[in-house]
Protein backbone atom coordinates (compact mmCIF):
# COMPACT_ATOMS: atom_id res chain seq x y z
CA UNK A 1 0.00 0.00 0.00
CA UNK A 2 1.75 3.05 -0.61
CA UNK A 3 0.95 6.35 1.26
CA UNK A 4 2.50 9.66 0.86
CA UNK A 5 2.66 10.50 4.40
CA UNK A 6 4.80 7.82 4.89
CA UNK A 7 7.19 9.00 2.95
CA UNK A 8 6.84 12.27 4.10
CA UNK A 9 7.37 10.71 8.25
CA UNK A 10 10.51 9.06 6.27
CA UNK A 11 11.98 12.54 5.37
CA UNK A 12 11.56 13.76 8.83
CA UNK A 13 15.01 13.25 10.22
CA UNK A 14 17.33 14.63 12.45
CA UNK A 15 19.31 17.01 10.58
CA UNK A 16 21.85 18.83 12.79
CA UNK A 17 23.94 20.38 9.90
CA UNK A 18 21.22 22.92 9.47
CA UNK A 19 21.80 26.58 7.31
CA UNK A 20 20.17 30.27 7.18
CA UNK A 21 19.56 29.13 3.27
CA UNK A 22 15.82 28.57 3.48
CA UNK A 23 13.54 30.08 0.52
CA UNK A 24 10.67 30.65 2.58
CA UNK A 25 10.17 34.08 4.48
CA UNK A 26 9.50 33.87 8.36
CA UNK A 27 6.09 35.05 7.86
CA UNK A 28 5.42 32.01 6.01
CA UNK A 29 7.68 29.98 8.38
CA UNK A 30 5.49 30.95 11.02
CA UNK A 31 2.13 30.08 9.01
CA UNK A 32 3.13 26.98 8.46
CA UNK A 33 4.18 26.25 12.22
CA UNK A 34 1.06 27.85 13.99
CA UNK A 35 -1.04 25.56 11.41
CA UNK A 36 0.77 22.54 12.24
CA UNK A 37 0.50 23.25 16.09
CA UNK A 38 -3.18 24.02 15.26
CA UNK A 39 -4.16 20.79 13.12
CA UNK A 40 -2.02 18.70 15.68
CA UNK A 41 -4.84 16.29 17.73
CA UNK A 42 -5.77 17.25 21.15
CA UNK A 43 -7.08 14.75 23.77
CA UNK A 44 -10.68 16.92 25.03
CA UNK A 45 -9.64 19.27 22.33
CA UNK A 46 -7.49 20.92 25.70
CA UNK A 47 -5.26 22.41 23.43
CA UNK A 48 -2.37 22.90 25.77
CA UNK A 49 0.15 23.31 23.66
CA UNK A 50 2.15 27.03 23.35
CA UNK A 51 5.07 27.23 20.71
CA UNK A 52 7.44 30.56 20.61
CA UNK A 53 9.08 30.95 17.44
CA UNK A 54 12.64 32.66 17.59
CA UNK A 55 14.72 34.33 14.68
CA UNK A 56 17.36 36.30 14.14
CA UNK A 57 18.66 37.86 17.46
CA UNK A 58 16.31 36.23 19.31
CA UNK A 59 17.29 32.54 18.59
CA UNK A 60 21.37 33.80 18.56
CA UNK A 61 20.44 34.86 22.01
CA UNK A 62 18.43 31.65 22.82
CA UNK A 63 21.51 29.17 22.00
CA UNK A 64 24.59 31.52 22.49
CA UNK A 65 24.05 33.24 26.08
CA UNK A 66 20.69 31.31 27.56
CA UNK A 67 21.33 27.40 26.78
CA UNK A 68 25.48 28.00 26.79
CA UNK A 69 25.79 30.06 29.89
CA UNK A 70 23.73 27.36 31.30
CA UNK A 71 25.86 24.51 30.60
CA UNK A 72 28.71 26.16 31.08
CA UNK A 73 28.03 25.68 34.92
CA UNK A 74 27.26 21.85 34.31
CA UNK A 75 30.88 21.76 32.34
CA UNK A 76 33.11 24.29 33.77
CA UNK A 77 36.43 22.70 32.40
CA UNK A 78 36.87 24.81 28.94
CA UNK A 79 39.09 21.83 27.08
CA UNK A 80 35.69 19.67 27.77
CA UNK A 81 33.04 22.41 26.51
CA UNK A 82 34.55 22.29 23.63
CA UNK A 83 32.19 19.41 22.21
CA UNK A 84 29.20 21.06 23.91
CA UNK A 85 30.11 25.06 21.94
CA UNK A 86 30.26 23.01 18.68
CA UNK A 87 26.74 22.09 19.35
CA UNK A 88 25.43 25.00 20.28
CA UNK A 89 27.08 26.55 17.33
CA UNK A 90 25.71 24.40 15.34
CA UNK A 91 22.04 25.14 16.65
CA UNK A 92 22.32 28.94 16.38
CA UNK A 93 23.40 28.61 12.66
CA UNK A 94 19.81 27.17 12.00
CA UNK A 95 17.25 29.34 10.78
CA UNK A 96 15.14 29.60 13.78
CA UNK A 97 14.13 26.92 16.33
CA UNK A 98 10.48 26.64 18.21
CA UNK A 99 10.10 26.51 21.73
CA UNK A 100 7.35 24.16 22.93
CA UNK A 101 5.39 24.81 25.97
CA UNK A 102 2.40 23.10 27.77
CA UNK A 103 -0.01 25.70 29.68
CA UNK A 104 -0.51 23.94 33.14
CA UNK A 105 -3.40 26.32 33.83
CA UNK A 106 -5.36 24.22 31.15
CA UNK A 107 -4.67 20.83 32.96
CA UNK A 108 -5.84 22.42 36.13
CA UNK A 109 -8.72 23.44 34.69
CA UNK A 110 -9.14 19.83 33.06
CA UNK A 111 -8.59 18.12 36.54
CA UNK A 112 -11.12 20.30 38.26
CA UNK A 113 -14.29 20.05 35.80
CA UNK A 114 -12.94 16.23 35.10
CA UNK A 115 -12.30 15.01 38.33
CA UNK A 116 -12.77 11.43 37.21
CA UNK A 117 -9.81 11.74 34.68
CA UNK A 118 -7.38 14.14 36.96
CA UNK A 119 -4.41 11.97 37.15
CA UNK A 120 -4.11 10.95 33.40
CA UNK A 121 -4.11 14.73 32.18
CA UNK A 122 -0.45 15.59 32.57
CA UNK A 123 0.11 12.46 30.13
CA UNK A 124 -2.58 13.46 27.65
CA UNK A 125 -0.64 16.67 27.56
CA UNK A 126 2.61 15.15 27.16
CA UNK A 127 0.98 13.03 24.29
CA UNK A 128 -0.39 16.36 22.55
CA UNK A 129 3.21 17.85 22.69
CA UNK A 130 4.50 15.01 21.16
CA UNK A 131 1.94 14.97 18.12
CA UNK A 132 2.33 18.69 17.64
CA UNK A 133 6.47 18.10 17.68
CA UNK A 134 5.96 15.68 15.50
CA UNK A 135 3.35 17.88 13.38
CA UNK A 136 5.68 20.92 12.81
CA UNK A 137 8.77 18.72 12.29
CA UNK A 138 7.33 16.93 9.68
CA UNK A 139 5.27 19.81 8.20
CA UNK A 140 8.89 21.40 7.93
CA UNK A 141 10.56 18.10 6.19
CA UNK A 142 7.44 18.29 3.43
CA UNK A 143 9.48 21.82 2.73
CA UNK A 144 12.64 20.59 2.36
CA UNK A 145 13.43 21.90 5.85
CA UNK A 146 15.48 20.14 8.30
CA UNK A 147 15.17 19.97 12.05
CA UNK A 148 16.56 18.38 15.34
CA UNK A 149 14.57 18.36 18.64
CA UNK A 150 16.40 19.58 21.50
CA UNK A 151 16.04 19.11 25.05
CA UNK A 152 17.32 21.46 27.75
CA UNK A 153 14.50 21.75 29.94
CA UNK A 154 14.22 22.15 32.47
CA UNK A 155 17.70 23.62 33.41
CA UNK A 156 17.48 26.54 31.34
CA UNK A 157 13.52 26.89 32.15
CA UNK A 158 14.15 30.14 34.88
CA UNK A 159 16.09 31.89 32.04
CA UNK A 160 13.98 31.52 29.18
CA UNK A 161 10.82 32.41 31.14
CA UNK A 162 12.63 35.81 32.53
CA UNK A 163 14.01 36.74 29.13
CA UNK A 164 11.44 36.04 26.99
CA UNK A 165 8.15 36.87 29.74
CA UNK A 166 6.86 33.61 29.03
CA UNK A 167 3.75 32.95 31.50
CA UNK A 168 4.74 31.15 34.18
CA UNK A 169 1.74 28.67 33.96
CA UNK A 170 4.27 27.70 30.90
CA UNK A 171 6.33 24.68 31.21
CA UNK A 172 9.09 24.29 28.52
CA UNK A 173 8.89 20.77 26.82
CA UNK A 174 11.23 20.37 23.93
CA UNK A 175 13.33 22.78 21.34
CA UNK A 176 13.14 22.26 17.97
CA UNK A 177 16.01 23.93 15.32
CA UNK A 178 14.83 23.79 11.88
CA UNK A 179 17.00 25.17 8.87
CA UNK A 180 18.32 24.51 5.10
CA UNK A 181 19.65 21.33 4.94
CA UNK A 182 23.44 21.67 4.62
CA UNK A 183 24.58 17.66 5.30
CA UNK A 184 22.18 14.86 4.88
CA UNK A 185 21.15 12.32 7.89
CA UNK A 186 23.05 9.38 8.63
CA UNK A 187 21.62 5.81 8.46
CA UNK A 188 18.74 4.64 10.68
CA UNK A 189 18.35 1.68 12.49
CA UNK A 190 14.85 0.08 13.38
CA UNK A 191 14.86 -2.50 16.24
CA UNK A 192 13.23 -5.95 15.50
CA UNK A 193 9.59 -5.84 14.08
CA UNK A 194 8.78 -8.98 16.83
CA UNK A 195 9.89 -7.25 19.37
CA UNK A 196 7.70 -3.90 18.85
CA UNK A 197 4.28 -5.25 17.58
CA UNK A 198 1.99 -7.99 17.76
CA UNK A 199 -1.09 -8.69 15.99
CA UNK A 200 -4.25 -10.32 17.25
CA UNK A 201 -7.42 -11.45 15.63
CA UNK A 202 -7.76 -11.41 11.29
């Protein structure tokens, strides 16, 4: 059976030699992310998920001061940050990355007029993020846009809430860098089909 969005979830790849060279303006860059975020399922249609998009100065400042300065303190040794600066270099050449966000104020508000259901909320949120992630990354990949998702939450979760004025019913989820493609993925591996599915019934 073939299927196009197959192919298209096949594209979708992290890409971490990622380039300014990107056709499409930001305005249309940020189209096509606030539709993906908005067509992206939502369990009780809660729609928790935020997403900040940073360009420019914004994302230089995002990778080069808030995330760096950051780990800096994790790695103070300079001969061993090395590795870690070539990463974050890498991420602030992208074109712009997206900051994903769950509200917490809408889970409260889900646990209190859904009693019944109050414990599994956090994890239907956590499931939404991960759809809308996936939504935007691949809605990029259809473009010819690669991405890698990031995660530096929540160490960095103080400073990007002060710099930014990010609400602080916000909780930072995942980072995603998205850019021209300037080196192809590498292989990838897929672990046994018999050990990730089985099939009942005909």
């Amino acid at each position: 059976m073939d299927s196009k969005f197959l192919d298209l979830m096949g594209n979708r790849r992290s890409i971490y030699a990622l380039g300014e060279n990107v056709s499409a303006t930001n305005e249309e860059l940020i189209s096509l992310i606030e539709n993906a975020v908005r067509q992206a399922p939502t369990s009780f249609n809660a729609q928790s998920t935020r997403a900040v998009i940073l360009f420019g100065e914004a994302k230089d400042y995002f990778w080069n001061t808030i995330v760096t300065d950051r780990l800096k303190q994790e790695v103070p040794d300079e001969e061993a940050f090395k590795g870690t600066q070539a990463r974050m270099d890498g991420f602030a050449a992208a074109k712009g990355t997206v900051l994903f966000f769950i509200d917490e104020a809408v889970i409260k508000f889900q646990q209190e007029n859904f009693p019944i259901f109050a414990d599994a909320f956090p994890g239907f949120a956590e499931t939404e993020q991960g759809m809308a992630q996936f939504a935007v990354w691949t809605a990029l990949a259809e473009q010819n846009i690669g991405g890698n998702l990031q995660h530096y939450n929540p160490i960095i979760d103080a400073a990007v809430t002060e710099h930014f004025d990010i609400p602080a019913e916000w909780t930072l989820r995942a980072e995603l860098n998205f850019g021209s493609i300037e080196a192809p993925a590498g292989e990838k591996d897929f672990m046994a089909d018999d050990q990730r599915f089985k099939v009942f019934g005909n």
